[in-house]
PDB file of N, CA and C in Angstrom:
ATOM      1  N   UNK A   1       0.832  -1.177   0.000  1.00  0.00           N
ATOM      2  CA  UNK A   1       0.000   0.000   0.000  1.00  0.00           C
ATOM      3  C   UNK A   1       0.880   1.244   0.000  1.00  0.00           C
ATOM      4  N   UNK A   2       0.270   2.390  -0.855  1.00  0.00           N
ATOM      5  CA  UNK A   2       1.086   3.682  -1.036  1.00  0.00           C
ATOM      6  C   UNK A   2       0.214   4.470  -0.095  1.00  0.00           C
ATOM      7  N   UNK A   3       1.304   5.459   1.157  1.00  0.00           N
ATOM      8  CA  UNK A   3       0.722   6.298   1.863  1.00  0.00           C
ATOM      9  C   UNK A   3       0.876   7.196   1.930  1.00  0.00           C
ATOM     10  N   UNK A   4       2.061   7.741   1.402  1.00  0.00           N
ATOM     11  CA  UNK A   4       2.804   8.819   1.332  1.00  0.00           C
ATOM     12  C   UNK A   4       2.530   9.528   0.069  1.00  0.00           C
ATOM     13  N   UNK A   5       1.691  11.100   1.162  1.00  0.00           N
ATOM     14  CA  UNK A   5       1.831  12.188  -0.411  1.00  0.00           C
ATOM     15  C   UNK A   5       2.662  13.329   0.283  1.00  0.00           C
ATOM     16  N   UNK A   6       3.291  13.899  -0.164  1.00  0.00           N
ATOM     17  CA  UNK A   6       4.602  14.825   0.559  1.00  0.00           C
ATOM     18  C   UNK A   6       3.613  16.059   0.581  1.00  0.00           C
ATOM     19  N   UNK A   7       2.325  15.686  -0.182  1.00  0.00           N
ATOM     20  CA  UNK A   7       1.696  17.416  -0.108  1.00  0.00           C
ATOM     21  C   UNK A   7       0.741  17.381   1.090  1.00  0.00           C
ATOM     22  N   UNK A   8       0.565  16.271   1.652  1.00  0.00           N
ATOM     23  CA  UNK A   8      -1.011  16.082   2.495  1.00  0.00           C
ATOM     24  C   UNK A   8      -0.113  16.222   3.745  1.00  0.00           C
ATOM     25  N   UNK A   9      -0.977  16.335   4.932  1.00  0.00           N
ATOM     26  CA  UNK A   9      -0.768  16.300   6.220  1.00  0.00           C
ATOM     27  C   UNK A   9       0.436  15.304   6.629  1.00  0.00           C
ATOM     28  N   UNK A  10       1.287  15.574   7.767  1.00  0.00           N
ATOM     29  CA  UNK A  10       2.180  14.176   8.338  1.00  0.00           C
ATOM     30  C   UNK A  10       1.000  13.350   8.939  1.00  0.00           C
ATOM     31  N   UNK A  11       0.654  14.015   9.493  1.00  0.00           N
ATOM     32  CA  UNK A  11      -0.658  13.021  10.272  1.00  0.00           C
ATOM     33  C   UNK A  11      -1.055  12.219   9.700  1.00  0.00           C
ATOM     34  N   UNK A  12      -2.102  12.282   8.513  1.00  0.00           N
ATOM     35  CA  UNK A  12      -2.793  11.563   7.648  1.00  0.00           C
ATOM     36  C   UNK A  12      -1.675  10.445   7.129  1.00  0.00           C
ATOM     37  N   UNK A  13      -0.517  10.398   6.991  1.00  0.00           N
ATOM     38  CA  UNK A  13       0.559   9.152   6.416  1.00  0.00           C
ATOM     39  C   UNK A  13       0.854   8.800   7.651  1.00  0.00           C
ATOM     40  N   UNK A  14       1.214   9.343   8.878  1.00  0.00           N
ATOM     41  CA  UNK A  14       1.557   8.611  10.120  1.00  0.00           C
ATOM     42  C   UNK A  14       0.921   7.388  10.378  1.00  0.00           C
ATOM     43  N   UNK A  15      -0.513   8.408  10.265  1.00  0.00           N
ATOM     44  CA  UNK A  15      -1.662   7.215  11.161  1.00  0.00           C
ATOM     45  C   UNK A  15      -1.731   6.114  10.027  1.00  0.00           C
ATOM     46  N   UNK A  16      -2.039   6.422   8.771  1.00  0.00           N
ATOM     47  CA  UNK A  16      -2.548   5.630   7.868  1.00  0.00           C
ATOM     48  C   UNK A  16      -1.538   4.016   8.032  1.00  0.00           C
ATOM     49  N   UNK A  17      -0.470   4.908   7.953  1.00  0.00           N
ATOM     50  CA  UNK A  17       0.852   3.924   7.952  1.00  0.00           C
ATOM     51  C   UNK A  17       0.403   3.083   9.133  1.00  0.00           C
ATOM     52  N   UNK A  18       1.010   3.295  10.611  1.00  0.00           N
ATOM     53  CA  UNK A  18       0.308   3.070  11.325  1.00  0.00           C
ATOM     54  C   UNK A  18      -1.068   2.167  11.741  1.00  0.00           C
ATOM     55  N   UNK A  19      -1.673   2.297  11.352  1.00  0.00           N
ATOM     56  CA  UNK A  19      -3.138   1.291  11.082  1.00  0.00           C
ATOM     57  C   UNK A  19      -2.389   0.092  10.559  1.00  0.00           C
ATOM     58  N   UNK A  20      -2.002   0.131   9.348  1.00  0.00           N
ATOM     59  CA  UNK A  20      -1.945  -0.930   8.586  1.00  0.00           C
ATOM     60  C   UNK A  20      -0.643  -1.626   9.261  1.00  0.00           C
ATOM     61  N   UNK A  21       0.467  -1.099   9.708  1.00  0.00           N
ATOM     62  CA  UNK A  21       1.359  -2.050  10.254  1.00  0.00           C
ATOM     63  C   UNK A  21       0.865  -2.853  11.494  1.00  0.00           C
ATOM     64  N   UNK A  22      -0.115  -1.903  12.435  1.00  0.00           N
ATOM     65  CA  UNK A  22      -0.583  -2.832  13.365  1.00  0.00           C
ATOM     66  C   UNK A  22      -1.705  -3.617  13.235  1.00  0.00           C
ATOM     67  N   UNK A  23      -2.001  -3.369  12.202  1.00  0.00           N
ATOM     68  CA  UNK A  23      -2.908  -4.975  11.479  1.00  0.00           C
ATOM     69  C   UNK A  23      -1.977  -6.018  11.000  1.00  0.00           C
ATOM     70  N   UNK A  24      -0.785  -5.637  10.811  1.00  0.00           N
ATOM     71  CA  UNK A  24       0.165  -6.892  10.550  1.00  0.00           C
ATOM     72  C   UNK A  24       0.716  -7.589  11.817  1.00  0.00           C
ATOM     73  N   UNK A  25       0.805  -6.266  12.577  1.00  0.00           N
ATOM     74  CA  UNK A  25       1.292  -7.167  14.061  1.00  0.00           C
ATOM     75  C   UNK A  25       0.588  -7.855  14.595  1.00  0.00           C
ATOM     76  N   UNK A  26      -0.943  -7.344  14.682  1.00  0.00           N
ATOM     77  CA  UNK A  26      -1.707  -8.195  15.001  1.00  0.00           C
ATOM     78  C   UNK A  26      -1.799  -9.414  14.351  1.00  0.00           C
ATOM     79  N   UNK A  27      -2.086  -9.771  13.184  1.00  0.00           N
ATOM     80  CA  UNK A  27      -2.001 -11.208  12.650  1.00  0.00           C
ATOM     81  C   UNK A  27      -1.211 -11.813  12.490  1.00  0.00           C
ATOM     82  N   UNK A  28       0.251 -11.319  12.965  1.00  0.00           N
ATOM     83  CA  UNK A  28       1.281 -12.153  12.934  1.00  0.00           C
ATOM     84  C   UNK A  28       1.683 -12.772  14.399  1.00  0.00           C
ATOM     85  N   UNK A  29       2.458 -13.327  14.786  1.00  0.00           N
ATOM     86  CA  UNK A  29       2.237 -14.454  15.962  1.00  0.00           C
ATOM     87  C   UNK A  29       3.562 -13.679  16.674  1.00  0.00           C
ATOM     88  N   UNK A  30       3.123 -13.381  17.856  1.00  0.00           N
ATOM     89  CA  UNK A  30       4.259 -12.579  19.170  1.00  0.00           C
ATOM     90  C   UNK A  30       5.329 -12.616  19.003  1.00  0.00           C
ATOM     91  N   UNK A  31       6.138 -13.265  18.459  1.00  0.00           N
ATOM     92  CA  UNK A  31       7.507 -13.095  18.369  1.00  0.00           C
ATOM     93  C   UNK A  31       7.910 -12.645  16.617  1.00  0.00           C
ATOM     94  N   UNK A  32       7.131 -13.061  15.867  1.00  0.00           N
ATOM     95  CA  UNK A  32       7.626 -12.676  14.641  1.00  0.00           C
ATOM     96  C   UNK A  32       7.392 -11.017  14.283  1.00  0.00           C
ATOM     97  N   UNK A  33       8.367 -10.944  13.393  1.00  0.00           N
ATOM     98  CA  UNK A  33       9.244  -9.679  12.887  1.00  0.00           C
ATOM     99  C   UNK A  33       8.532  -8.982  11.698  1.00  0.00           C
ATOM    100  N   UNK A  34       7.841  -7.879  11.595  1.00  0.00           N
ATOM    101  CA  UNK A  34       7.012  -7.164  10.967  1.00  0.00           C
ATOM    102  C   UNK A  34       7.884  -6.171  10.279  1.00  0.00           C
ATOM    103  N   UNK A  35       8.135  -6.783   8.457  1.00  0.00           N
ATOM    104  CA  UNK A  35       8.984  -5.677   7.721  1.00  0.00           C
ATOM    105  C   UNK A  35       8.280  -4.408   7.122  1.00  0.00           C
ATOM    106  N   UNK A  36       8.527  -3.265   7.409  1.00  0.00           N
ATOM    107  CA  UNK A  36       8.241  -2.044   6.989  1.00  0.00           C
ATOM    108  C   UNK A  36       9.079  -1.625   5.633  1.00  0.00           C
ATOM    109  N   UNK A  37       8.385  -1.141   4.412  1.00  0.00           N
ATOM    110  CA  UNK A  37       9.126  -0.904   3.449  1.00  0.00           C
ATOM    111  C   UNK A  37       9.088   0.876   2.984  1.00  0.00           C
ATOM    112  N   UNK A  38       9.639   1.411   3.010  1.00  0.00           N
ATOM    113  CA  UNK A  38      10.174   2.748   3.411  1.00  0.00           C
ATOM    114  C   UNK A  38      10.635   2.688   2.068  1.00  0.00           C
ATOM    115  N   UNK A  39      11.100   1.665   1.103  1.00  0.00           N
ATOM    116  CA  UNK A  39      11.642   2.542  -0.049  1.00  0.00           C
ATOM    117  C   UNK A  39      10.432   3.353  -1.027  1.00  0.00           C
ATOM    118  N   UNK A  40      11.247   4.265  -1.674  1.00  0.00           N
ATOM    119  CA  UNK A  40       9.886   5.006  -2.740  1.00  0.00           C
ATOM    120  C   UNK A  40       9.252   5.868  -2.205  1.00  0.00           C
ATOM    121  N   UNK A  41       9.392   6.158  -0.769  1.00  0.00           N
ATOM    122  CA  UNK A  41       8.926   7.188   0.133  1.00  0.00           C
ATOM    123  C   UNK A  41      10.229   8.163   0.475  1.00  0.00           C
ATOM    124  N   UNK A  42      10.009   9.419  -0.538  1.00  0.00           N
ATOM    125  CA  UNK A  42      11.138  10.485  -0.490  1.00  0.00           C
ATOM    126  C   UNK A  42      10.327  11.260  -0.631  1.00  0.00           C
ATOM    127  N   UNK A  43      11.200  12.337   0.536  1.00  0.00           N
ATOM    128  CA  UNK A  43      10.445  13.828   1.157  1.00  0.00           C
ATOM    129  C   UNK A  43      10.264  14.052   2.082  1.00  0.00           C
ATOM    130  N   UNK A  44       9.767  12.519   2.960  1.00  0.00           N
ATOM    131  CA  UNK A  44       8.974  12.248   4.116  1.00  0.00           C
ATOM    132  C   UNK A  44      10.449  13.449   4.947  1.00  0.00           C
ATOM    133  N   UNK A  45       9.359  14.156   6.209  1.00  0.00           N
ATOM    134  CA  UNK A  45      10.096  15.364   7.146  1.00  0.00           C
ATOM    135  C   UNK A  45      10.069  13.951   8.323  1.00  0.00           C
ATOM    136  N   UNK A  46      10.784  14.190   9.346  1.00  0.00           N
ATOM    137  CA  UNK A  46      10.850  13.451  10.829  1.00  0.00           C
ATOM    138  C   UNK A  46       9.715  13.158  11.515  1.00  0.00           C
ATOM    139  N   UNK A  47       8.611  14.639  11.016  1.00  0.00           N
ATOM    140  CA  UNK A  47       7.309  14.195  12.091  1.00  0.00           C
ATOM    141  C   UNK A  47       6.491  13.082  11.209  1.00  0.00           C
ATOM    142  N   UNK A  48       6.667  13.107   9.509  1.00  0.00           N
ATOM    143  CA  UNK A  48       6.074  12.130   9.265  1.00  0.00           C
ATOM    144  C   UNK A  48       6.038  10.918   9.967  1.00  0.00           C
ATOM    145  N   UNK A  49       7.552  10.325  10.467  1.00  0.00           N
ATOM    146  CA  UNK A  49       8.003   9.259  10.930  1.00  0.00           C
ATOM    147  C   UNK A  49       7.586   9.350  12.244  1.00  0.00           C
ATOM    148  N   UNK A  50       7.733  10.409  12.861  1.00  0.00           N
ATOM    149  CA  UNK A  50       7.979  10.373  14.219  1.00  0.00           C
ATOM    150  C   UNK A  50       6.034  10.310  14.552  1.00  0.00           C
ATOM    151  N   UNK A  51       4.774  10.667  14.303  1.00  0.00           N
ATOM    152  CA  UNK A  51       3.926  10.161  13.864  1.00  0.00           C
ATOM    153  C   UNK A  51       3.526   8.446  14.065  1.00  0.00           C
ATOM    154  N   UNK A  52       4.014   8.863  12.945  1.00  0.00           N
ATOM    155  CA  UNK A  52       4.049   6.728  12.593  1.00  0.00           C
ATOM    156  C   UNK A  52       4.238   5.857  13.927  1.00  0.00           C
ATOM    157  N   UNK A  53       5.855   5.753  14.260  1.00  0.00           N
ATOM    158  CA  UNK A  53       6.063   5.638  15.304  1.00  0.00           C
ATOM    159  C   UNK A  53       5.424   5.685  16.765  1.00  0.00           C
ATOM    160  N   UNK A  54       5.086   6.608  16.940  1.00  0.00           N
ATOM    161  CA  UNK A  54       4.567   7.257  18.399  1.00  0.00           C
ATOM    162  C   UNK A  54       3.110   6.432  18.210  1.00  0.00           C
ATOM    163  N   UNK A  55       2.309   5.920  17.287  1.00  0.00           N
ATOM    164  CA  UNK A  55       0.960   5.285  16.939  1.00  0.00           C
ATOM    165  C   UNK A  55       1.173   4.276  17.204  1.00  0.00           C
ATOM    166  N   UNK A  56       2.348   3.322  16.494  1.00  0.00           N
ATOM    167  CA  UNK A  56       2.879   1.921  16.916  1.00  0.00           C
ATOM    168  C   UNK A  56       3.442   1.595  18.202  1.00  0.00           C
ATOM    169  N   UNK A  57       4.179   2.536  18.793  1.00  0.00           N
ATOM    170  CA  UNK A  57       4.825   2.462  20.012  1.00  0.00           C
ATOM    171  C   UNK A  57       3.741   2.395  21.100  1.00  0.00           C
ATOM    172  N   UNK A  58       2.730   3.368  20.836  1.00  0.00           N
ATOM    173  CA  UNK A  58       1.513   3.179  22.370  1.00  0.00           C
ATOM    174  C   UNK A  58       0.981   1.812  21.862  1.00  0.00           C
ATOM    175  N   UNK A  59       0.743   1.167  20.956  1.00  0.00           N
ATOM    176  CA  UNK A  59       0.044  -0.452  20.375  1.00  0.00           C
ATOM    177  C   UNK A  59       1.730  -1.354  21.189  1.00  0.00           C
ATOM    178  N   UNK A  60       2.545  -1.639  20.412  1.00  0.00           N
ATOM    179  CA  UNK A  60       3.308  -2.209  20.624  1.00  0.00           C
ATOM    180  C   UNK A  60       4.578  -1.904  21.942  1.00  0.00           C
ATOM    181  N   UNK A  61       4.672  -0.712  22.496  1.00  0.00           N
ATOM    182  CA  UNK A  61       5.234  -1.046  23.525  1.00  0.00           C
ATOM    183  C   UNK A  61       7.139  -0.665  23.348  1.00  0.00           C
ATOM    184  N   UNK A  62       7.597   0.482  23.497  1.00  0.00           N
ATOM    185  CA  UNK A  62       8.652   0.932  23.437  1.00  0.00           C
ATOM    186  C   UNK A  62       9.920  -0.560  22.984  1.00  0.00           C
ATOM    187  N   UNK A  63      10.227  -1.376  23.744  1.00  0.00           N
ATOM    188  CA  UNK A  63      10.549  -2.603  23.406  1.00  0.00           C
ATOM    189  C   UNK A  63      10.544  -3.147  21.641  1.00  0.00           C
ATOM    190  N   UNK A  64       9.359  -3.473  22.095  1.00  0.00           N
ATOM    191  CA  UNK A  64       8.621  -4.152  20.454  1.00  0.00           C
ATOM    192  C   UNK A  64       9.267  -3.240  19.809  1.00  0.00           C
ATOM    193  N   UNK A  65       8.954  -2.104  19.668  1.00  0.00           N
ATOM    194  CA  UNK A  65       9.128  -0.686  18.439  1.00  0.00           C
ATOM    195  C   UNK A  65      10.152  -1.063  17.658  1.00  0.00           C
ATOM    196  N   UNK A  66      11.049  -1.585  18.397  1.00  0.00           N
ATOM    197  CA  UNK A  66      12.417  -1.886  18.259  1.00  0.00           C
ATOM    198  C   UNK A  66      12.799  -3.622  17.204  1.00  0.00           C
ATOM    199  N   UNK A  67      12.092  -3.981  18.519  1.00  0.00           N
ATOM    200  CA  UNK A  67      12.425  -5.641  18.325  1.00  0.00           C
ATOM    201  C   UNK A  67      11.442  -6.452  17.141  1.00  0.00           C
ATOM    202  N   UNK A  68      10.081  -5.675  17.232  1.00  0.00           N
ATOM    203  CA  UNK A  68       9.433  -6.625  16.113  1.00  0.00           C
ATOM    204  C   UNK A  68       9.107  -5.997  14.884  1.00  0.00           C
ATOM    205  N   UNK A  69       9.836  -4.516  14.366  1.00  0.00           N
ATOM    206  CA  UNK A  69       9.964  -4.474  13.176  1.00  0.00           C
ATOM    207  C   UNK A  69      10.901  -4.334  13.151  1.00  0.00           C
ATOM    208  N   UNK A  70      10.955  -4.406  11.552  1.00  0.00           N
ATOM    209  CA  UNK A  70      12.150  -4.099  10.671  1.00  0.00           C
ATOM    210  C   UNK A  70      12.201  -3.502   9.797  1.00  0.00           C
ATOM    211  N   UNK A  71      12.632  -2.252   9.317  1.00  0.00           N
ATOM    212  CA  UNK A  71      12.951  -1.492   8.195  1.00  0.00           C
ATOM    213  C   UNK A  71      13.804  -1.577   6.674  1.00  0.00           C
ATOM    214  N   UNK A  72      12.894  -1.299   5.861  1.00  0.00           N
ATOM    215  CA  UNK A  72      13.701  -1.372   4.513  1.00  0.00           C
ATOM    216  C   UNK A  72      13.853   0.252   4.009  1.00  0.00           C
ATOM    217  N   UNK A  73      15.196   0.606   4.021  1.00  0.00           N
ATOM    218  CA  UNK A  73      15.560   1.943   3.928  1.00  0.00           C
ATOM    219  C   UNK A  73      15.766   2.449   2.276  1.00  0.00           C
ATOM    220  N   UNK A  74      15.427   4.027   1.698  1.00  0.00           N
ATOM    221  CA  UNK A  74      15.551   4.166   1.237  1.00  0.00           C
ATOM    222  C   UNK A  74      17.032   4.680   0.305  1.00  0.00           C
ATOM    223  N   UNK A  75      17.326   5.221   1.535  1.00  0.00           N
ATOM    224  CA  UNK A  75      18.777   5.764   1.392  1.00  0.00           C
ATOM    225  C   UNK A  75      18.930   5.821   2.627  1.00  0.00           C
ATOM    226  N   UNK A  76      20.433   6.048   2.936  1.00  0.00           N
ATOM    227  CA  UNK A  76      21.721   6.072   4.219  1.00  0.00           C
ATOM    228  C   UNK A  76      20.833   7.775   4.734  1.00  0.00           C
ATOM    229  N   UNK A  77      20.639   8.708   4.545  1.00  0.00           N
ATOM    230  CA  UNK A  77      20.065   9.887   4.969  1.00  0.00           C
ATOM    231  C   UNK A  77      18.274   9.465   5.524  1.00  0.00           C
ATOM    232  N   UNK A  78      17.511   8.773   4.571  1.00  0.00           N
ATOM    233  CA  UNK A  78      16.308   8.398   5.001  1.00  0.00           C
ATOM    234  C   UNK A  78      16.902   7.557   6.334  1.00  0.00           C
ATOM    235  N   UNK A  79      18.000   6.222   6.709  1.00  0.00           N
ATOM    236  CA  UNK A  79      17.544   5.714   7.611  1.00  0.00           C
ATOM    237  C   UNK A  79      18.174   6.618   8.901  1.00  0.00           C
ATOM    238  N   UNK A  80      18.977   7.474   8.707  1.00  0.00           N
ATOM    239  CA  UNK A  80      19.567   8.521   9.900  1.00  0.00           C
ATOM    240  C   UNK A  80      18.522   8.910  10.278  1.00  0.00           C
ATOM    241  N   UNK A  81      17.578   9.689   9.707  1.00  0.00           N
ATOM    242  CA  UNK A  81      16.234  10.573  10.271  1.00  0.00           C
ATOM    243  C   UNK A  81      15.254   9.562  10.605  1.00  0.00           C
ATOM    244  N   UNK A  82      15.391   8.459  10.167  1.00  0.00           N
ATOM    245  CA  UNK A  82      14.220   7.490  10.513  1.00  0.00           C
ATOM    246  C   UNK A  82      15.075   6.945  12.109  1.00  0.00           C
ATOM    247  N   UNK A  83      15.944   6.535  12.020  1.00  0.00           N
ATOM    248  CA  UNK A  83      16.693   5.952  13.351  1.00  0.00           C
ATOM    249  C   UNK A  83      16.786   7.136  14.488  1.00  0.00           C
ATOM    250  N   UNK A  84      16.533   8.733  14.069  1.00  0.00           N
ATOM    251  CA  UNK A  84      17.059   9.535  15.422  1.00  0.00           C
ATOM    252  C   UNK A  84      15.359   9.642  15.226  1.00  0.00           C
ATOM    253  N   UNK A  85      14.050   9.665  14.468  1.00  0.00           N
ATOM    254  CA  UNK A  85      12.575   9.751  15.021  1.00  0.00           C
ATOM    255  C   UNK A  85      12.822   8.802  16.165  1.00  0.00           C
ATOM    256  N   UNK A  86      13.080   7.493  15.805  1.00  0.00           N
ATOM    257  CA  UNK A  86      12.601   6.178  16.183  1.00  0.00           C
ATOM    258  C   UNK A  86      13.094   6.217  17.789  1.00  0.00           C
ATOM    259  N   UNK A  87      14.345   6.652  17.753  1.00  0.00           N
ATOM    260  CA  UNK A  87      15.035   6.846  19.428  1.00  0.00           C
ATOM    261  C   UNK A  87      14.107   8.651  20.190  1.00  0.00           C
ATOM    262  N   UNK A  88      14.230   9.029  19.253  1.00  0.00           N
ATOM    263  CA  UNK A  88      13.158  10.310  20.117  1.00  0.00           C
ATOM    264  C   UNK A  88      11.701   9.668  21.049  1.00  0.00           C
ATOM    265  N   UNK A  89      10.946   9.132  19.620  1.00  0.00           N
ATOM    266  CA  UNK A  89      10.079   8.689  19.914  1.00  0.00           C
ATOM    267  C   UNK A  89      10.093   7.376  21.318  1.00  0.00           C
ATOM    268  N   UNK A  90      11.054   6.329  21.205  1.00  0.00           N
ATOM    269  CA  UNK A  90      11.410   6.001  22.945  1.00  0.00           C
ATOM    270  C   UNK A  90      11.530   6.587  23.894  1.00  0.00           C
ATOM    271  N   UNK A  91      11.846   7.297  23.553  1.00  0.00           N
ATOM    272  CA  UNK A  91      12.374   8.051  24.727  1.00  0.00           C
ATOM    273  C   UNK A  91      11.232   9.128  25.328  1.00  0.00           C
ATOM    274  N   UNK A  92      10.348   9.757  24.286  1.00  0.00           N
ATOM    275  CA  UNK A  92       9.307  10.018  25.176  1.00  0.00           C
ATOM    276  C   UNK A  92       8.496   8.891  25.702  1.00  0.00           C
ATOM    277  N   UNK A  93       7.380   8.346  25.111  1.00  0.00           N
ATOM    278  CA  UNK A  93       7.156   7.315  25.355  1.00  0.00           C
ATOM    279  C   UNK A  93       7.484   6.837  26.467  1.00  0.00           C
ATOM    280  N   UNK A  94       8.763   6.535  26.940  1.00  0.00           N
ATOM    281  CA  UNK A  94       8.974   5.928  28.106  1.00  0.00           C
ATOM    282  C   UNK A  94       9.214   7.266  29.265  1.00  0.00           C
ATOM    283  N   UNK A  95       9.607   8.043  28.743  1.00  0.00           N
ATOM    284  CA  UNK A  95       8.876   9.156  29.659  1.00  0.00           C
ATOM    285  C   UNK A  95       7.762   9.519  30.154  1.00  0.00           C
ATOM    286  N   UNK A  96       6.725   9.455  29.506  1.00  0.00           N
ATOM    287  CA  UNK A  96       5.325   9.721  29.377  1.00  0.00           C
ATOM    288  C   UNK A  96       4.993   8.652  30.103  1.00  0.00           C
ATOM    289  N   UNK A  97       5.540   7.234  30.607  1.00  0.00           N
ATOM    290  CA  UNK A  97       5.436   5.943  31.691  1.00  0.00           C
ATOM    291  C   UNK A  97       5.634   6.184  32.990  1.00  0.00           C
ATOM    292  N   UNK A  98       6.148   7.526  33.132  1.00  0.00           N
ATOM    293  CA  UNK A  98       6.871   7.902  34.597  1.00  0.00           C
ATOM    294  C   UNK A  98       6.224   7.960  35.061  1.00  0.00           C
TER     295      UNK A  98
END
């Protein structure tokens, strides 16, 4: 599925994104590994990601965020901004637990 329009809201691709990965987590069995494909998505800003993230992380659990997906990167610059959302986004998150 295509979610990304660089002209529409971050929100609207966060969540969308979002939805649909945690319909995969859900039907996939607790320990297995949920691949995210990120290529073909250029433009995306941090809050797009950081969005995304922060939707999956309250479903799945700061931990998981980590451990039961996996990313397919577009470029070495897409996965830098995707890897410093992804640690922001822990880090509140587990703040917001205090």
């Amino acid at each position: 599925m295509q979610f990304f329009d660089p002209e529409a809201d971050p929100r609207r691709f966060g969540i969308q994104l979002a939805e649909s990965v945690i319909r995969e987590l859900q039907q996939a069995g607790a320990d297995e590994v949920v691949r995210v494909n990120l290529q073909g998505i250029r433009g995306a800003a941090s809050s797009h990601f950081n969005i995304f993230l922060h939707q999956v992380g309250n479903y799945v659990g700061t931990d998981a965020l980590s451990q039961r997906l996996q990313f397919d990167y577009a470029s070495t610059p897409q996965r830098t901004m995707f890897e410093r959302s992804l640690q922001a986004v822990i880090d509140a998150l587990r703040a917001s637990k205090i």
